[in-house]
Protein backbone atom coordinates (compact mmCIF):
# COMPACT_ATOMS: atom_id res chain seq x y z
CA UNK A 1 -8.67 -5.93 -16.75
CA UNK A 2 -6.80 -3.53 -14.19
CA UNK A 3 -5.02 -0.91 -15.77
CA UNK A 4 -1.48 -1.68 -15.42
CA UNK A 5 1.35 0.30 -14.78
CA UNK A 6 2.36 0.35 -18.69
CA UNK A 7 1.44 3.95 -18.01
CA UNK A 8 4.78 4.05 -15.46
CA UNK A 9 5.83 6.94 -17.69
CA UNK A 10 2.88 7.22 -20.12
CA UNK A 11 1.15 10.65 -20.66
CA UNK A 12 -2.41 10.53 -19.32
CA UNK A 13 -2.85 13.37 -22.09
CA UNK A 14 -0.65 12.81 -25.27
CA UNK A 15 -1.26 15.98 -26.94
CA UNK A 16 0.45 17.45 -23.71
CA UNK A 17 2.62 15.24 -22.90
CA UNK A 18 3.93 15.69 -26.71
CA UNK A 19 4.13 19.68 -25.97
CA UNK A 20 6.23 18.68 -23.14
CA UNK A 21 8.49 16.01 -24.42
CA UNK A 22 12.27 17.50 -24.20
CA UNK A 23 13.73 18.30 -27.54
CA UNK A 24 16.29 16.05 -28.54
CA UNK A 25 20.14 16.80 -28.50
CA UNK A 26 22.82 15.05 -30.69
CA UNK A 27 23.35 11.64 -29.75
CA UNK A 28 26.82 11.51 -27.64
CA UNK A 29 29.52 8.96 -28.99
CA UNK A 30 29.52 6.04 -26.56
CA UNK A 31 33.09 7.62 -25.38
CA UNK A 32 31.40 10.62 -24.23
CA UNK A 33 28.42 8.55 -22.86
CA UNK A 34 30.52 6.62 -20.51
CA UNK A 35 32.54 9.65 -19.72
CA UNK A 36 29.40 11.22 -18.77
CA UNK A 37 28.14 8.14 -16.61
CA UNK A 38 31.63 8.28 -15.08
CA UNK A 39 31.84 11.70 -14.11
CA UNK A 40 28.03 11.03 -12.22
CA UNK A 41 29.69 7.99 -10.22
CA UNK A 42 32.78 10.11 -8.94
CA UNK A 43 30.30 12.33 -7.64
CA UNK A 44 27.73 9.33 -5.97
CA UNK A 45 29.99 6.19 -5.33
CA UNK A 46 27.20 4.02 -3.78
CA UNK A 47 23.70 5.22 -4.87
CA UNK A 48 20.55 4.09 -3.19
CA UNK A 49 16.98 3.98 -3.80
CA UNK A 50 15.06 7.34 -1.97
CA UNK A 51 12.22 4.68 -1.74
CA UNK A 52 11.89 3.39 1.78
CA UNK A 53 11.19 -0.27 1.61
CA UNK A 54 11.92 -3.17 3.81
CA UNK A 55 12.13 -6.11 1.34
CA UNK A 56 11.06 -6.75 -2.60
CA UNK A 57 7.37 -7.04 -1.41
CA UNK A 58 6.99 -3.20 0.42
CA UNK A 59 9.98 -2.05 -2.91
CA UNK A 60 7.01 -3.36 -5.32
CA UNK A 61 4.50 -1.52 -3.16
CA UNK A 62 6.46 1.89 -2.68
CA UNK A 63 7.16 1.71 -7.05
CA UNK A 64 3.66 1.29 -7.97
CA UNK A 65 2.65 4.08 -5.50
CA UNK A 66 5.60 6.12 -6.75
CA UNK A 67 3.57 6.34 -10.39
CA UNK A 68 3.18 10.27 -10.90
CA UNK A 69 3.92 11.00 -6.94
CA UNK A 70 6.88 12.07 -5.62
CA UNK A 71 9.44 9.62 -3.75
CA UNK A 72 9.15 11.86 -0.40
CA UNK A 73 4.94 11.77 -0.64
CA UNK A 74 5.75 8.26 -0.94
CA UNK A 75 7.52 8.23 2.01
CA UNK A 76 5.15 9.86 4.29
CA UNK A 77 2.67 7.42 3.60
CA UNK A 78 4.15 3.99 3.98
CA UNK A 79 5.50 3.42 7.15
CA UNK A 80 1.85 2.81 8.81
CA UNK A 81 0.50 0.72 5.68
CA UNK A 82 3.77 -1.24 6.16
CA UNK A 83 3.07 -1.38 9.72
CA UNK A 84 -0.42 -2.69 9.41
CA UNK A 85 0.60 -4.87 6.40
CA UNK A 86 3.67 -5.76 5.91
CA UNK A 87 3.33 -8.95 3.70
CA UNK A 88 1.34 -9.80 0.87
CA UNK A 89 -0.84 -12.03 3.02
CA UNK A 90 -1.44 -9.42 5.01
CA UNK A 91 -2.47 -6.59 2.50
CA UNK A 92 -4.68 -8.31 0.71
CA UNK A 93 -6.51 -9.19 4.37
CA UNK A 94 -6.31 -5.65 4.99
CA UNK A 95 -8.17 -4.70 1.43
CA UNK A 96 -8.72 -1.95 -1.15
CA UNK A 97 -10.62 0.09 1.49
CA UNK A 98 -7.89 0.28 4.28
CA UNK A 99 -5.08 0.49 1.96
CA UNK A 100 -7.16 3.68 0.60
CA UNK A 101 -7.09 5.35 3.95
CA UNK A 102 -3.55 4.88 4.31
CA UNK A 103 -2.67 6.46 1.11
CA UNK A 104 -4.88 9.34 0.49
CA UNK A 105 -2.22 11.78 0.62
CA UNK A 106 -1.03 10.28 -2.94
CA UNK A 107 -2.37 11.18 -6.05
CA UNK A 108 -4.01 8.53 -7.97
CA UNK A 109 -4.99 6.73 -4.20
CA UNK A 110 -7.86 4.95 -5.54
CA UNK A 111 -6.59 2.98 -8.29
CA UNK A 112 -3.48 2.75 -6.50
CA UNK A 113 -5.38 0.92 -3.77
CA UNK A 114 -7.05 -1.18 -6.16
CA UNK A 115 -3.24 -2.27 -7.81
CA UNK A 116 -2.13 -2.76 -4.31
CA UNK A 117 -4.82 -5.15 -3.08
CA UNK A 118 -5.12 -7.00 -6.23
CA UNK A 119 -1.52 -7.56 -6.54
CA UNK A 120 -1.32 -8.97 -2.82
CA UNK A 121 -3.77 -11.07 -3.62
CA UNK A 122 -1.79 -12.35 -6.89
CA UNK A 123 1.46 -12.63 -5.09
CA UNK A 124 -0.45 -14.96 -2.81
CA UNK A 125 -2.28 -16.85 -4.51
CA UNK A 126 0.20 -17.32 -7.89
CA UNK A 127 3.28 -17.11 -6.32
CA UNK A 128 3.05 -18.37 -2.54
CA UNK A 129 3.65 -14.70 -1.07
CA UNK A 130 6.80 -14.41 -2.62
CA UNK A 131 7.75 -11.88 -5.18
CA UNK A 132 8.99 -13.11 -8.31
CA UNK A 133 12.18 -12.98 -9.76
CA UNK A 134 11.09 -12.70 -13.12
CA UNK A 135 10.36 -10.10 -15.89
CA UNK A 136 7.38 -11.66 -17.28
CA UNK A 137 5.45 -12.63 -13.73
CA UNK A 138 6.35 -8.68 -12.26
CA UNK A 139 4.72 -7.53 -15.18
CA UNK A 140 1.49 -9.96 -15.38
CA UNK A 141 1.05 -8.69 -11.73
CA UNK A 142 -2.19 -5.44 -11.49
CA UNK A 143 -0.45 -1.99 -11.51
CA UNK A 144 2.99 -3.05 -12.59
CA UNK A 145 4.41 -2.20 -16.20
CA UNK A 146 7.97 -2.69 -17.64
CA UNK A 147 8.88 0.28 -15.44
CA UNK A 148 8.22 -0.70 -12.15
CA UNK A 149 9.64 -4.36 -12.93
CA UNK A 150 13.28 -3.13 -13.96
CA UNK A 151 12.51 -1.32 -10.37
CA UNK A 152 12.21 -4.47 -8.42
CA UNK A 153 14.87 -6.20 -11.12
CA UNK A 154 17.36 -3.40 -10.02
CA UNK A 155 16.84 -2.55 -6.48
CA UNK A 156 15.69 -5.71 -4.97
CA UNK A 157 17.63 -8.48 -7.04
CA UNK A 158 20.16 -6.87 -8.47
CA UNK A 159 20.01 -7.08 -12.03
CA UNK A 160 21.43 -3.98 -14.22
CA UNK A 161 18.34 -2.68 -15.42
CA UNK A 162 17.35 0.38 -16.69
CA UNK A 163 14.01 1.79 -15.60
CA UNK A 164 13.08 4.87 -17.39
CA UNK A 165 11.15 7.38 -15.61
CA UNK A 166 10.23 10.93 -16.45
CA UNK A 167 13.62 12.57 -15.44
CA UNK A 168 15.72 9.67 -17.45
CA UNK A 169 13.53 10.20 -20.54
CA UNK A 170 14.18 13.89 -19.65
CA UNK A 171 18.18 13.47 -19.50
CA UNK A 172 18.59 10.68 -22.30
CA UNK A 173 16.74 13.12 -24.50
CA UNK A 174 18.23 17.00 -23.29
CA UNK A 175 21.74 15.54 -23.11
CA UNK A 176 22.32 13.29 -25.82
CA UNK A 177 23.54 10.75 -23.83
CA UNK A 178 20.45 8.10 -25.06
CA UNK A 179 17.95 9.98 -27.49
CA UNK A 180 14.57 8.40 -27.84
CA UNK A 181 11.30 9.22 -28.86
CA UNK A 182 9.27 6.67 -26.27
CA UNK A 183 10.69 5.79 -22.57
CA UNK A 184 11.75 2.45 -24.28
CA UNK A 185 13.94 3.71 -27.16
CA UNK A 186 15.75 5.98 -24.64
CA UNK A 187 15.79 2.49 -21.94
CA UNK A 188 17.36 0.48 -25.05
CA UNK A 189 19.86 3.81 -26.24
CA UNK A 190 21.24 3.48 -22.31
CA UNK A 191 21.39 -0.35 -21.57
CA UNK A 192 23.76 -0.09 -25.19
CA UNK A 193 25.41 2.90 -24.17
CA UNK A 194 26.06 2.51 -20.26
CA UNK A 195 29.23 0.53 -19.36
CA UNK A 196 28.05 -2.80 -18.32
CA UNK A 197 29.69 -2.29 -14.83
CA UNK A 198 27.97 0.71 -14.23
CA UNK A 199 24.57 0.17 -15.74
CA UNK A 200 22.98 -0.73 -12.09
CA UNK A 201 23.54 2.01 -10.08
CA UNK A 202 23.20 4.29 -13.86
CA UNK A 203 19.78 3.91 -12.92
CA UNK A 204 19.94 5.88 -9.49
CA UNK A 205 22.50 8.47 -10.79
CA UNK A 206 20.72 9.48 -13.43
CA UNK A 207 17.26 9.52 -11.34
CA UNK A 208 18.93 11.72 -8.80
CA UNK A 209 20.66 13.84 -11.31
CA UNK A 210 17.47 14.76 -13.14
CA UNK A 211 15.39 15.04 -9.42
CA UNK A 212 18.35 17.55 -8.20
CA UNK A 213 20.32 19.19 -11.03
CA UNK A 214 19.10 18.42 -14.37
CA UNK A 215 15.83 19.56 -13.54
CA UNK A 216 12.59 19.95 -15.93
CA UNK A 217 11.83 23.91 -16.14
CA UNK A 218 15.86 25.14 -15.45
CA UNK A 219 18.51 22.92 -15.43
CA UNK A 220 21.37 23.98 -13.05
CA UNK A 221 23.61 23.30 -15.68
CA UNK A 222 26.91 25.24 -13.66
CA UNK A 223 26.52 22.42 -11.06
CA UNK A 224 26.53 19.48 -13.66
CA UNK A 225 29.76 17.20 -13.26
CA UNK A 226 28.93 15.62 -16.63
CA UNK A 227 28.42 19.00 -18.39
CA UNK A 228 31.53 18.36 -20.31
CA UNK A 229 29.72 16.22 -22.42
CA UNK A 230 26.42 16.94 -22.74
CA UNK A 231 25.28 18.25 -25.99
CA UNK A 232 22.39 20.44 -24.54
CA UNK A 233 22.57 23.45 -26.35
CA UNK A 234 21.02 26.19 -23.84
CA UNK A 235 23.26 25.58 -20.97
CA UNK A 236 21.95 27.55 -17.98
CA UNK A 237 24.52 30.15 -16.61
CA UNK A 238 25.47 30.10 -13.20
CA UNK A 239 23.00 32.78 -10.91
CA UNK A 240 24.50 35.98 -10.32
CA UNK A 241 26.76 36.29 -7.17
């Protein structure tokens, strides 16, 4: 059985990835949630993917290359694999081998290659080339986990998911604003918490916000719009004129 992307934000080492799991702040009132969410919105009115895709089908590819790489590695790599293969049908012609080549600049390429090719095949012969609109079928497809569905969900159909990657585990966590000890408590905290009308594009402000500004090792806290409400503790200072 392919290993599927179930791992989208799963620790390859858990002792580790425990050590490194943010410490939790005070869970916001839903007031101060959306006010937070708000304040990120005034700041990014239309947000987009920084995935370069054409359609759902090279979307799907660029997420389940995206696993552990960054989106600008991703980006480096795809135009000539979409160029040489730019539909399912064509992919899983071109195979595990020449997808390889293509991506050897990402980490993970081989099993990546592997997900790639097998889900081509799978979208063509399950679905008639065509990626599905659906949870369940995204999910039973090789290399794709609840994360890189609520991806496709989002970007590509619409829907106001919530996919939770490292930096949204990160913020739900640090801030307060959706506390959780697995990527899935912290996705259910923010689907409840979020404003409805904002919850789709929540999912690229708070991406971006923890890529740019609520970073990992030092959060540049004195550039946060939403600091007003966050309940992180160790606020960082602005740097010294």
């Amino acid at each position: 059985m392919p290993r599927t992307q179930a791992a989208d934000a799963a620790p390859r080492n858990p002792a580790a990835a425990k050590a490194r799991r943010p410490k939790a702040a005070r869970a916001m009132s839903r007031a101060d949630a959306a006010a937070f969410i708000g304040a990120l919105s005034l700041a990014n009115p239309s947000p987009r993917s920084e995935l370069h895709y054409h359609d759902p089908f090279t979307l799907l590819v660029a997420v389940v290359l995206s696993a552990q790489a960054t989106d600008a590695g991703v980006n480096k790599a795809t135009p000539a694999l979409f160029a040489a293969a730019p539909t399912p049908a064509a992919m899983a012609a071109l195979g595990e081998a020449e997808i390889g080549r293509h991506i050897r600049t990402i980490g993970l390429w081989q099993s990546k290659a592997r997900h790639v090719a097998a889900l081509s095949r799978a979208l063509v012969e399950q679905h008639g080339g065509v990626v599905p609109h659906d949870r369940t079928a995204l999910e039973a497809l090789p290399g794709v986990g609840r994360k890189t569905a609520n991806v496709v969900l989002n970007v590509a159909f619409g829907e106001a998911t919530m996919a939770v990657d490292t930096h949204i585990f990160r913020i739900g966590n640090r801030t307060g604003l959706a506390p959780g000890k697995t990527p899935r408590a912290v996705e259910e905290g923010l689907v409840a918490r979020i404003p409805a009308d904002k919850l789709r594009d929540a999912h690229h402000w708070l991406i971006l916000h923890g890529r740019y500004v609520c970073k990992a090792r030092r959060p540049e806290c004195w550039r946060c719009v939403a600091a007003a409400w966050c309940r992180y503790p160790a606020k960082t200072p602005a740097p010294d004129a």
